[in-house]
Structure formats: C-alpha cells, structure tokens
PDB file of N, CA and C in Angstrom:
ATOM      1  N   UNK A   1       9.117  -8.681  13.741  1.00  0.00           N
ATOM      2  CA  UNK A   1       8.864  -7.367  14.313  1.00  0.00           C
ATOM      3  C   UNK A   1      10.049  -6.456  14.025  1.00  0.00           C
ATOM      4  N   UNK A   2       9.480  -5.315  13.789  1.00  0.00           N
ATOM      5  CA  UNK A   2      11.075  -4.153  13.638  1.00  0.00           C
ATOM      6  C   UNK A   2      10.924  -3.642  14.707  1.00  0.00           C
ATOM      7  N   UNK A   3      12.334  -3.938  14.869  1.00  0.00           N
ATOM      8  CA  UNK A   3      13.098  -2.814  16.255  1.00  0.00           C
ATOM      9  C   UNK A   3      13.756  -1.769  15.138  1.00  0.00           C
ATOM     10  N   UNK A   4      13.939  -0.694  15.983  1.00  0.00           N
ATOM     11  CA  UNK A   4      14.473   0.285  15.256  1.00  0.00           C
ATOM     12  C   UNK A   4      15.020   1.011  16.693  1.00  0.00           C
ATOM     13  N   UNK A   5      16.732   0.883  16.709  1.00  0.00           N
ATOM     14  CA  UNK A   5      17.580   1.196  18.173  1.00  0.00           C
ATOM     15  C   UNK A   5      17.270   2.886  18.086  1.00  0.00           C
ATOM     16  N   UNK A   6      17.715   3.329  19.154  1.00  0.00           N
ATOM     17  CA  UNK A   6      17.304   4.955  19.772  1.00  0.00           C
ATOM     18  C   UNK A   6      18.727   5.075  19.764  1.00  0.00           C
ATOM     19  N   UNK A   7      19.961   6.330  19.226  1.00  0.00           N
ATOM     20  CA  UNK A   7      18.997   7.291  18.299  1.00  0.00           C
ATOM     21  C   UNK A   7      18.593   6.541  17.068  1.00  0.00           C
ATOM     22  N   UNK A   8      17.235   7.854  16.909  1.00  0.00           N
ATOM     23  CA  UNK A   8      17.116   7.837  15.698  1.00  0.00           C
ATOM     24  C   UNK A   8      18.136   8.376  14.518  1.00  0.00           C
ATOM     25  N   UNK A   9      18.118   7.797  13.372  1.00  0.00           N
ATOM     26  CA  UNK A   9      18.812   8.937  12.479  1.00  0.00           C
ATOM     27  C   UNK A   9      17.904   9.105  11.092  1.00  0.00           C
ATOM     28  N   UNK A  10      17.835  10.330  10.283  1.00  0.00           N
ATOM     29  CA  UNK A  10      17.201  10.123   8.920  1.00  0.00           C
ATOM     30  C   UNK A  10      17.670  10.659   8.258  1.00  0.00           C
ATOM     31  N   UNK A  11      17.849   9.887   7.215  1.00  0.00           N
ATOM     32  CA  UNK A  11      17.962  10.357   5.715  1.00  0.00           C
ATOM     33  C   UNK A  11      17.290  11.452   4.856  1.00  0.00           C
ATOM     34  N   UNK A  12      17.939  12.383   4.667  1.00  0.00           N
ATOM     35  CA  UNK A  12      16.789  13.357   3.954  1.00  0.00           C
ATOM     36  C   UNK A  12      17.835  13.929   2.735  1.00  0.00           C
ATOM     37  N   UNK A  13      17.165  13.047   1.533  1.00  0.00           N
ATOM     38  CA  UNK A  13      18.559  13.502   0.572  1.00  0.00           C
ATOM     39  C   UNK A  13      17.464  14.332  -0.578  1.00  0.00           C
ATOM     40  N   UNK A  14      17.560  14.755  -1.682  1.00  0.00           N
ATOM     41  CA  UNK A  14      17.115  15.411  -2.530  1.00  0.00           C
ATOM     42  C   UNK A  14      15.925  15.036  -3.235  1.00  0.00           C
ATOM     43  N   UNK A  15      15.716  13.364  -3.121  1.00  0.00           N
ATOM     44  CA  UNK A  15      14.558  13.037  -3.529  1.00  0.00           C
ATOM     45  C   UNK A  15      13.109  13.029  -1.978  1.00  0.00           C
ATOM     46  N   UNK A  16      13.422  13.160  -1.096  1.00  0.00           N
ATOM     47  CA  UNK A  16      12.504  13.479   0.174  1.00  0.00           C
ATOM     48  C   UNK A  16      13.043  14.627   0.987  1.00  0.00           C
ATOM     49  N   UNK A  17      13.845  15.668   0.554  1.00  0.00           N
ATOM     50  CA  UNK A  17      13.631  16.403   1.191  1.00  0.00           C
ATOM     51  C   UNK A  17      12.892  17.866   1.390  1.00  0.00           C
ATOM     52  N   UNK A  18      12.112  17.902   2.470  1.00  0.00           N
ATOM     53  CA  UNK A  18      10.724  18.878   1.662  1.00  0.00           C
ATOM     54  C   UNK A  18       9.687  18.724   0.670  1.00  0.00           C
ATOM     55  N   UNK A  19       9.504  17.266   0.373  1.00  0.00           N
ATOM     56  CA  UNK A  19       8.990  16.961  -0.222  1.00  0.00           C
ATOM     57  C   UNK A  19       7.231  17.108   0.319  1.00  0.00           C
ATOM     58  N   UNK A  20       7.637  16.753   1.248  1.00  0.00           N
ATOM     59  CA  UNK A  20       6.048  16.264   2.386  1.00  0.00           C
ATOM     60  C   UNK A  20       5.284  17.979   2.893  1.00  0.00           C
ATOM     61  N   UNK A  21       6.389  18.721   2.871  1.00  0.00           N
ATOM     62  CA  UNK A  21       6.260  20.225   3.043  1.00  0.00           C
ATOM     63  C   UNK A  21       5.319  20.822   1.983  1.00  0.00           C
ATOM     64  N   UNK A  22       6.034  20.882   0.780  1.00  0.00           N
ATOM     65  CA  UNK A  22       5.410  20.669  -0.084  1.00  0.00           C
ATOM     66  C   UNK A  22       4.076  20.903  -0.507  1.00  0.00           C
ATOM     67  N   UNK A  23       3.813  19.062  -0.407  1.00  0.00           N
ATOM     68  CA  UNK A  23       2.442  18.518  -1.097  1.00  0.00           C
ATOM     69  C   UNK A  23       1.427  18.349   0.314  1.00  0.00           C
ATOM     70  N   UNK A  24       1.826  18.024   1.411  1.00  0.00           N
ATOM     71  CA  UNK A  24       1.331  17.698   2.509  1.00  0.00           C
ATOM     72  C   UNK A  24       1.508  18.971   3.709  1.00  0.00           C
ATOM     73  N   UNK A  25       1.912  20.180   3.707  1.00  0.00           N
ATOM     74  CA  UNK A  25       2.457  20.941   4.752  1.00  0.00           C
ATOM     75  C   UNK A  25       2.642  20.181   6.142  1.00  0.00           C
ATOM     76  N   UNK A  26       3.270  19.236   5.874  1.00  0.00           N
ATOM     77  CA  UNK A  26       4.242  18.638   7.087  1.00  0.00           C
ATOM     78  C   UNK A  26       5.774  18.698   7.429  1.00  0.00           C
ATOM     79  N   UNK A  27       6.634  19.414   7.994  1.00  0.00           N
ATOM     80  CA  UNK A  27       7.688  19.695   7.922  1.00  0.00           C
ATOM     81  C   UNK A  27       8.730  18.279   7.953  1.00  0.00           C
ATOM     82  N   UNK A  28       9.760  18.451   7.891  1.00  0.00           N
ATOM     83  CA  UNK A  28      10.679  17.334   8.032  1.00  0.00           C
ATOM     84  C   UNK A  28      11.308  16.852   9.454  1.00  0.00           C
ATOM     85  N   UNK A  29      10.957  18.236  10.658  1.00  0.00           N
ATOM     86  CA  UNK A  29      11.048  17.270  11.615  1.00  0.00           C
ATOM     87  C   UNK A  29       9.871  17.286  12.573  1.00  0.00           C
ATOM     88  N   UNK A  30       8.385  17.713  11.761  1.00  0.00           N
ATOM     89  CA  UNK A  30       7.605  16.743  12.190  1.00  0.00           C
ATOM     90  C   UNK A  30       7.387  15.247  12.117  1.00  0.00           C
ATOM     91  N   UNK A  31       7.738  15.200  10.948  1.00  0.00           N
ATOM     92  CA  UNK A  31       7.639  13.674  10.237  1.00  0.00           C
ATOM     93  C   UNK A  31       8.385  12.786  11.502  1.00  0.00           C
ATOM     94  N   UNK A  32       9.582  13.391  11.710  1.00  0.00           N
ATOM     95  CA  UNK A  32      10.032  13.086  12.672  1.00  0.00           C
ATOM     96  C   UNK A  32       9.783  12.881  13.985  1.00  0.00           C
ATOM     97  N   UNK A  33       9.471  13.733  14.716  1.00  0.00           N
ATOM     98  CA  UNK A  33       8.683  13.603  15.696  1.00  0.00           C
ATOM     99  C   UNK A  33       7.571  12.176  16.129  1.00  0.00           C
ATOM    100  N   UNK A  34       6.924  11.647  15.253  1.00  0.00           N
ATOM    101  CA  UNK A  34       6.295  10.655  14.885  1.00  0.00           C
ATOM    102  C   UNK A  34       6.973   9.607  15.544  1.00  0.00           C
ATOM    103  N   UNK A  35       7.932   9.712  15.266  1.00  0.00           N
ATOM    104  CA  UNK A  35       9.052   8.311  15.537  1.00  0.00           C
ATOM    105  C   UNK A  35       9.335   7.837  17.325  1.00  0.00           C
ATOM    106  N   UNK A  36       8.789   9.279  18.095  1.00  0.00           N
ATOM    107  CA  UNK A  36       8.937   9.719  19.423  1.00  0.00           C
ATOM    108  C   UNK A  36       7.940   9.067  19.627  1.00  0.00           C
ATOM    109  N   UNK A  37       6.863   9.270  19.214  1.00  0.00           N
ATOM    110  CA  UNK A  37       5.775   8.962  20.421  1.00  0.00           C
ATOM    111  C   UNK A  37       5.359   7.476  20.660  1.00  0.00           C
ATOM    112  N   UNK A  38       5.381   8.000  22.392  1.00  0.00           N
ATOM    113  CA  UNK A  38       5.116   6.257  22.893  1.00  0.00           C
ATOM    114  C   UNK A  38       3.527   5.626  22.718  1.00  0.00           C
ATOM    115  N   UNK A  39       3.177   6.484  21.983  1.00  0.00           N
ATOM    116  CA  UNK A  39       1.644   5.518  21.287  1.00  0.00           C
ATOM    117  C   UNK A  39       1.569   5.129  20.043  1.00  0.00           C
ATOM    118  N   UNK A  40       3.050   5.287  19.316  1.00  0.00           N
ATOM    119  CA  UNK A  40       2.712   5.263  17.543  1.00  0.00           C
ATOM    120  C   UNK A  40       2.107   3.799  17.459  1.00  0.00           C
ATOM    121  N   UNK A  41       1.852   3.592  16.357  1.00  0.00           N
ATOM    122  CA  UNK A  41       1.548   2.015  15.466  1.00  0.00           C
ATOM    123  C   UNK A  41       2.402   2.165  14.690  1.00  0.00           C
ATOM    124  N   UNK A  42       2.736   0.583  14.494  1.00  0.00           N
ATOM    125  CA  UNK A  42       3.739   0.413  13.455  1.00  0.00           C
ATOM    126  C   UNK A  42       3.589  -0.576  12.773  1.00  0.00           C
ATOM    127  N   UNK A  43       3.351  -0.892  11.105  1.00  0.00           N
ATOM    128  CA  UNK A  43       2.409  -1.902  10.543  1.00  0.00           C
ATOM    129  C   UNK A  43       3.380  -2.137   9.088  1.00  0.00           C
ATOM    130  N   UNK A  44       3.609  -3.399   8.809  1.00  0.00           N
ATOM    131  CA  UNK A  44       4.230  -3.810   7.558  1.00  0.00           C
ATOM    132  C   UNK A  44       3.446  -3.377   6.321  1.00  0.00           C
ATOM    133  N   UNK A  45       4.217  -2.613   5.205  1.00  0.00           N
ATOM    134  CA  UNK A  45       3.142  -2.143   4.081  1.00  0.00           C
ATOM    135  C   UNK A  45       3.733  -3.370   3.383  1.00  0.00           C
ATOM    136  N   UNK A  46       2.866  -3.971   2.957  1.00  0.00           N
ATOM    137  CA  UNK A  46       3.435  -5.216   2.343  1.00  0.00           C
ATOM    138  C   UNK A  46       3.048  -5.248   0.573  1.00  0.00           C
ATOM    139  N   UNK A  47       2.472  -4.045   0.288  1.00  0.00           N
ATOM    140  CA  UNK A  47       1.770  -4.214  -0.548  1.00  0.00           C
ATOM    141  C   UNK A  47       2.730  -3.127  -1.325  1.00  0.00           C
ATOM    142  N   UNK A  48       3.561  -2.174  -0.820  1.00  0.00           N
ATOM    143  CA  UNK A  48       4.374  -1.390  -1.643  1.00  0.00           C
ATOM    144  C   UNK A  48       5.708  -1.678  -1.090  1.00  0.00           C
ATOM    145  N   UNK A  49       5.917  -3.091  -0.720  1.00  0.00           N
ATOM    146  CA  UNK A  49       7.479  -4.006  -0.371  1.00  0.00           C
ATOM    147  C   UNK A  49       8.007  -4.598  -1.506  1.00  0.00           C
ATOM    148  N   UNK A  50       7.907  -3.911  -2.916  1.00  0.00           N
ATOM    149  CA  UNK A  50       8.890  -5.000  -3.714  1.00  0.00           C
ATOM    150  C   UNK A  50       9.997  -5.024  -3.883  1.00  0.00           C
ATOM    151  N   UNK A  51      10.173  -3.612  -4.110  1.00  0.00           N
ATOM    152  CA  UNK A  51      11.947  -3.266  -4.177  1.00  0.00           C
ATOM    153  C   UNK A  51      12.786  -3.425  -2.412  1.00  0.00           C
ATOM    154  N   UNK A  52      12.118  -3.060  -1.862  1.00  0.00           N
ATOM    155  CA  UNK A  52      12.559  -2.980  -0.270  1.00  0.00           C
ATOM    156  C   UNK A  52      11.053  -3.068   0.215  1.00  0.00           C
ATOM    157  N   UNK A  53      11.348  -3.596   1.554  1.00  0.00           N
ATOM    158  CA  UNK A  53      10.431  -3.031   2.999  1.00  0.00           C
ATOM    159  C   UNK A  53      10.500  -1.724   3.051  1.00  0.00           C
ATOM    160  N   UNK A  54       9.235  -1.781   2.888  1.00  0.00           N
ATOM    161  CA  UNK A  54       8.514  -0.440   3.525  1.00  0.00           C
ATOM    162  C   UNK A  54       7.178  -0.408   4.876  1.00  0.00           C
ATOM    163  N   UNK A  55       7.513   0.498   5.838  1.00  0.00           N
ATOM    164  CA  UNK A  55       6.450   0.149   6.601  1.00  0.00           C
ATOM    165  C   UNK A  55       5.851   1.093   6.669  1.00  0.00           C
ATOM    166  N   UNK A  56       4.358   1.070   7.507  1.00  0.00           N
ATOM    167  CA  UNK A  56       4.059   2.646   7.869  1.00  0.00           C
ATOM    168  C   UNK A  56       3.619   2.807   9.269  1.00  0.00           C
ATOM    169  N   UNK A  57       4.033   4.231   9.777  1.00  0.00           N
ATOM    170  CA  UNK A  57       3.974   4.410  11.063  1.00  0.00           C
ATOM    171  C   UNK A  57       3.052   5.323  11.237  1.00  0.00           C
ATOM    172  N   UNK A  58       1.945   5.284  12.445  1.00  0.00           N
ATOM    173  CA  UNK A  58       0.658   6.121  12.826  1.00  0.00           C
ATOM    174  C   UNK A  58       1.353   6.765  13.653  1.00  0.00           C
ATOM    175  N   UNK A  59       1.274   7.800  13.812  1.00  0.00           N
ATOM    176  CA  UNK A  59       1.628   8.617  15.501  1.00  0.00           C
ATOM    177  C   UNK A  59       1.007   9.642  15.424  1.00  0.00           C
ATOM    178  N   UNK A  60       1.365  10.742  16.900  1.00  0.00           N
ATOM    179  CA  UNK A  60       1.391  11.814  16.600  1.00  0.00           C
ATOM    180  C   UNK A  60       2.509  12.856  17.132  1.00  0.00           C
ATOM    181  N   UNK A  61       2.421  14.227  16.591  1.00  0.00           N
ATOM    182  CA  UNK A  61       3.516  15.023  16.706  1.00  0.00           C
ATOM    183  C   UNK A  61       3.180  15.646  18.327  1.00  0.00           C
ATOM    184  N   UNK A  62       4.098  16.612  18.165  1.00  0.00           N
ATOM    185  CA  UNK A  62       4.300  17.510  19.268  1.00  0.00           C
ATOM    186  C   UNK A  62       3.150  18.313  20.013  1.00  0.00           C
ATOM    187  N   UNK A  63       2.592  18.626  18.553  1.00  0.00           N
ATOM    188  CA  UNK A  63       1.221  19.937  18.705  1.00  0.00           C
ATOM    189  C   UNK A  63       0.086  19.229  18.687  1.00  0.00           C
ATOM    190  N   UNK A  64       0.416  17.475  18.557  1.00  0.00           N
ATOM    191  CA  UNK A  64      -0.789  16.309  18.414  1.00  0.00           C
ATOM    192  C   UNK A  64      -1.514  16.214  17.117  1.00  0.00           C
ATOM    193  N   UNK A  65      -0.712  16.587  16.294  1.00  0.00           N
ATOM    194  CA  UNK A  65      -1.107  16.051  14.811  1.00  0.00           C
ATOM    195  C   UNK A  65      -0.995  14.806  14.305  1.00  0.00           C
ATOM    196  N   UNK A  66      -2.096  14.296  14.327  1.00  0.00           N
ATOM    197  CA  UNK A  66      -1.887  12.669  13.659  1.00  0.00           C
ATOM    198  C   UNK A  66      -1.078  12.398  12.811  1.00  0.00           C
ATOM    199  N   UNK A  67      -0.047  11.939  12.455  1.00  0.00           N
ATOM    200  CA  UNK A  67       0.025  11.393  10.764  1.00  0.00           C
ATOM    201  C   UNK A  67       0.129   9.934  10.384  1.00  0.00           C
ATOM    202  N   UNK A  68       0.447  10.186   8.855  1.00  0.00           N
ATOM    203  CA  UNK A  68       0.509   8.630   8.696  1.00  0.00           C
ATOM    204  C   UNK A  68       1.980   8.921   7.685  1.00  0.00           C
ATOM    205  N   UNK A  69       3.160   7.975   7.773  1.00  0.00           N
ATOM    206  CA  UNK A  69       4.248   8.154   7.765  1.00  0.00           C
ATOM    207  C   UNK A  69       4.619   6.462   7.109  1.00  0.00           C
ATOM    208  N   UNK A  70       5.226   7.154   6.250  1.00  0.00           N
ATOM    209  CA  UNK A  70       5.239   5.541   4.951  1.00  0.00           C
ATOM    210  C   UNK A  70       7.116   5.793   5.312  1.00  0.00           C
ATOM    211  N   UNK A  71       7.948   4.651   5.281  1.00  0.00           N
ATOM    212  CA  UNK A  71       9.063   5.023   5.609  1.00  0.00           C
ATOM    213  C   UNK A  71       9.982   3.562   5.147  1.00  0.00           C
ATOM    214  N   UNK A  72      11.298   3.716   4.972  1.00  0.00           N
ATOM    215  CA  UNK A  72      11.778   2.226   5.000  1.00  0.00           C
ATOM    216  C   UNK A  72      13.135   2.616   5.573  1.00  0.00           C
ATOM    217  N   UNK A  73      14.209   1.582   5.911  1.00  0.00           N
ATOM    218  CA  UNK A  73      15.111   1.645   6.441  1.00  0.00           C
ATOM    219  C   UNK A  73      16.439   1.097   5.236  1.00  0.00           C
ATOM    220  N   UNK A  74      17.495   2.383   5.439  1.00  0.00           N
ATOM    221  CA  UNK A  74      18.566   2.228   4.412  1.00  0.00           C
ATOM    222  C   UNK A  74      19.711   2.290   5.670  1.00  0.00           C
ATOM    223  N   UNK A  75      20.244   1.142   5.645  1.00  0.00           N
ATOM    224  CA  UNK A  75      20.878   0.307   6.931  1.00  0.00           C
ATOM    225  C   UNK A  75      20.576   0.881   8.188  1.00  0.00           C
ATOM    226  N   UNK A  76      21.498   1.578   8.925  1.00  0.00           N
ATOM    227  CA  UNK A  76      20.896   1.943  10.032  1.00  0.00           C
ATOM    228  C   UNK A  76      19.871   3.150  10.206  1.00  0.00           C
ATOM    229  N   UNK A  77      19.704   3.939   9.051  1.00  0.00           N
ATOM    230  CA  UNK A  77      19.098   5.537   9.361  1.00  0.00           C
ATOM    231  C   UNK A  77      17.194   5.246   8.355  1.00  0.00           C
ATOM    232  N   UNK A  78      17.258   5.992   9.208  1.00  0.00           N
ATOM    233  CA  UNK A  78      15.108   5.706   8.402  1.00  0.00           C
ATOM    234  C   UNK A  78      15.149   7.022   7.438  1.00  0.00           C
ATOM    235  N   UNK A  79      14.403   6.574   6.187  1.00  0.00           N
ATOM    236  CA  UNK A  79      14.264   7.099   4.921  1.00  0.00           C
ATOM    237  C   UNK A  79      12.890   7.574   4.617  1.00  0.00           C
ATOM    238  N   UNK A  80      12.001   8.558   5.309  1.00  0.00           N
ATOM    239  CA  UNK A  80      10.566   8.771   5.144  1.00  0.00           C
ATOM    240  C   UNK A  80      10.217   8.800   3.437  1.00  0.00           C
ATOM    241  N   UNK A  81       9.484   8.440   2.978  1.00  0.00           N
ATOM    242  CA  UNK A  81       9.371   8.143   2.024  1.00  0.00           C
ATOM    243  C   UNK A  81       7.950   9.383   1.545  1.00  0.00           C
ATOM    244  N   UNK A  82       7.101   9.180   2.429  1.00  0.00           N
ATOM    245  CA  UNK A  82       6.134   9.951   2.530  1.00  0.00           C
ATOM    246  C   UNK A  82       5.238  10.447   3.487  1.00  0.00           C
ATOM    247  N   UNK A  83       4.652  11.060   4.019  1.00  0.00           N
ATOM    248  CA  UNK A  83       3.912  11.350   5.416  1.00  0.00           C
ATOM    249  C   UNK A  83       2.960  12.797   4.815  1.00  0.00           C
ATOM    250  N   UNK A  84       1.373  12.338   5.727  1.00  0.00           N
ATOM    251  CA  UNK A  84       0.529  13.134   5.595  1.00  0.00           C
ATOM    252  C   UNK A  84      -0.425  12.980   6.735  1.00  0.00           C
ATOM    253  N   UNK A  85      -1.008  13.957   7.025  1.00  0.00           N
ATOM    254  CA  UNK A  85      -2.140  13.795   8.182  1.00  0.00           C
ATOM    255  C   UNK A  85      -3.354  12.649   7.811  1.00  0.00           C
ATOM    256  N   UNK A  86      -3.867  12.156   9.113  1.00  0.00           N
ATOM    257  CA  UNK A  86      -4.254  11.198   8.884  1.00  0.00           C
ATOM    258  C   UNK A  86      -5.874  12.009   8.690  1.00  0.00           C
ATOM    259  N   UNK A  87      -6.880  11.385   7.962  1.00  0.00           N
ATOM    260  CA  UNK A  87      -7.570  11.868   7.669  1.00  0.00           C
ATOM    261  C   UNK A  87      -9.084  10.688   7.573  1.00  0.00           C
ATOM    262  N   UNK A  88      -8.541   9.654   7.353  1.00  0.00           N
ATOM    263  CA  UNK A  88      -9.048   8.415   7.141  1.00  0.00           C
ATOM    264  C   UNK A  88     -10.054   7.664   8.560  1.00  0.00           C
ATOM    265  N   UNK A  89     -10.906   7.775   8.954  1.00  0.00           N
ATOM    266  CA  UNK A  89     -11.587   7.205  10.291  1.00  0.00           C
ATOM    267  C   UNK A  89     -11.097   5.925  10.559  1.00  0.00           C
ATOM    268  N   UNK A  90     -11.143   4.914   9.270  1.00  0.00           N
ATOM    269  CA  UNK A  90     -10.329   3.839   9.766  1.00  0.00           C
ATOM    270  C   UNK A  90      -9.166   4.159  10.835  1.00  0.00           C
ATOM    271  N   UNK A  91      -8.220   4.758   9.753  1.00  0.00           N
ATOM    272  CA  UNK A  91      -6.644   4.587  10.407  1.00  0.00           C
ATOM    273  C   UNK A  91      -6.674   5.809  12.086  1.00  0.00           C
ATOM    274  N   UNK A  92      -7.672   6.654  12.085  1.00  0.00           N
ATOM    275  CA  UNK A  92      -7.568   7.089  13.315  1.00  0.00           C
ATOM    276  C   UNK A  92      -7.982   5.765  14.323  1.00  0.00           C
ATOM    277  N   UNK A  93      -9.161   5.118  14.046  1.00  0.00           N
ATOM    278  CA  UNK A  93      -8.944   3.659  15.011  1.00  0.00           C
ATOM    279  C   UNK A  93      -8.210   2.892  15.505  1.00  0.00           C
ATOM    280  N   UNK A  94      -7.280   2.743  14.022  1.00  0.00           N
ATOM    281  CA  UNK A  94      -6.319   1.803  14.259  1.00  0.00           C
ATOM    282  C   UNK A  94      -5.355   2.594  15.305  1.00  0.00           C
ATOM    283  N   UNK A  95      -4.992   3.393  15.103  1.00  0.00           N
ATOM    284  CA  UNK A  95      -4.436   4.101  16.045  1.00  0.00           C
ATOM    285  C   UNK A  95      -4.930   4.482  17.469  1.00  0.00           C
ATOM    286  N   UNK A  96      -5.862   5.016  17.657  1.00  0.00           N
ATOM    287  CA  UNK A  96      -6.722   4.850  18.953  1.00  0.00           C
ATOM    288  C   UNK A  96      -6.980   3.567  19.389  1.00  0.00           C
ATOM    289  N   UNK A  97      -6.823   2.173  18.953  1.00  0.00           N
ATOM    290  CA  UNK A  97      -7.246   0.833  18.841  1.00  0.00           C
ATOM    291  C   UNK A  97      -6.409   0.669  20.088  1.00  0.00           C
ATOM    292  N   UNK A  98      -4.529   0.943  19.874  1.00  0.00           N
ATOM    293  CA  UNK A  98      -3.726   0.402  20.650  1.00  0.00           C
ATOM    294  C   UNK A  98      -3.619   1.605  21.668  1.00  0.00           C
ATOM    295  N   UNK A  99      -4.538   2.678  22.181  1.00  0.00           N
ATOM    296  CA  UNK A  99      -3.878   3.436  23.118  1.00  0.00           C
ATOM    297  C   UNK A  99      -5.186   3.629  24.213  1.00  0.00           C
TER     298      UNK A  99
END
C-alpha cells in the first residue's frame, strides 16, 4: 500500500508544467487538490510501471470535478505525470464504489 505523509509536495518542472492546462484544461493546482480529498481512490498502474511506479489517483477537486490523475513519486515530492476529467462510467464507479 502507498502512504504518502501530509504535507504534500509537487514537482512541477518543465516537462509537466502546464502541461494538463494545456491539453486537458485542468490547472496545476487542481491536479492538486485531488490529493485532498478524503474520498479519492488510489490504484497501482501496473501496466505503465516499467521505468518507475506509477499510480493513479480518482478524486475530486474543490468545485467537484472528478479527475483521473496518473502520478509517481520522485523521493519524497509527487510528480503528476498526467490528469484529466474523468469521463469513463467505469472509473466514475470505481470511484463512487468506495464512497
């Protein structure tokens, strides 16, 4: 299981930053926000783990925007990798599943 200690911290260097703004109009500390809420899911992507763990996190934001938030950890600070609204009926389940 990942723990991930409070605070948070993130990485936002030149290859993710504004990136998600962008292509996804999700800001960088919505993405964030995500990380807050006490209903997220949090699920091993095991399938885009070769170079590193990567996981992805369901939540939602402030204004209650779902997303889905692909992310990995570069020692202590989280590295969003990618994040977009969730759109998928599955993954709204999975998410409604645990709340």
């Amino acid at each position: 299981m990942l723990l991930i200690k409070k605070p948070y911290e993130f990485v936002w260097d030149k290859g993710n930053k504004d990136k998600n703004l962008q292509e996804h109009q999700i800001s960088n500390t919505e993405c964030e926000e995500v990380f807050f809420d006490s209903n997220k899911k949090l699920l091993r992507d095991k399938i885009h783990s070769k170079k590193e763990k990567r996981y992805v996190l369901l939540g939602k934001t402030k204004t209650k925007n779902l997303l889905f938030i692909v992310f990995t950890l570069r020692g202590k600070k989280i590295r969003i990798i990618s994040a977009r609204r969730i759109s998928k009926q599955r993954e709204v389940k999975l998410y409604e599943k645990t709340n």
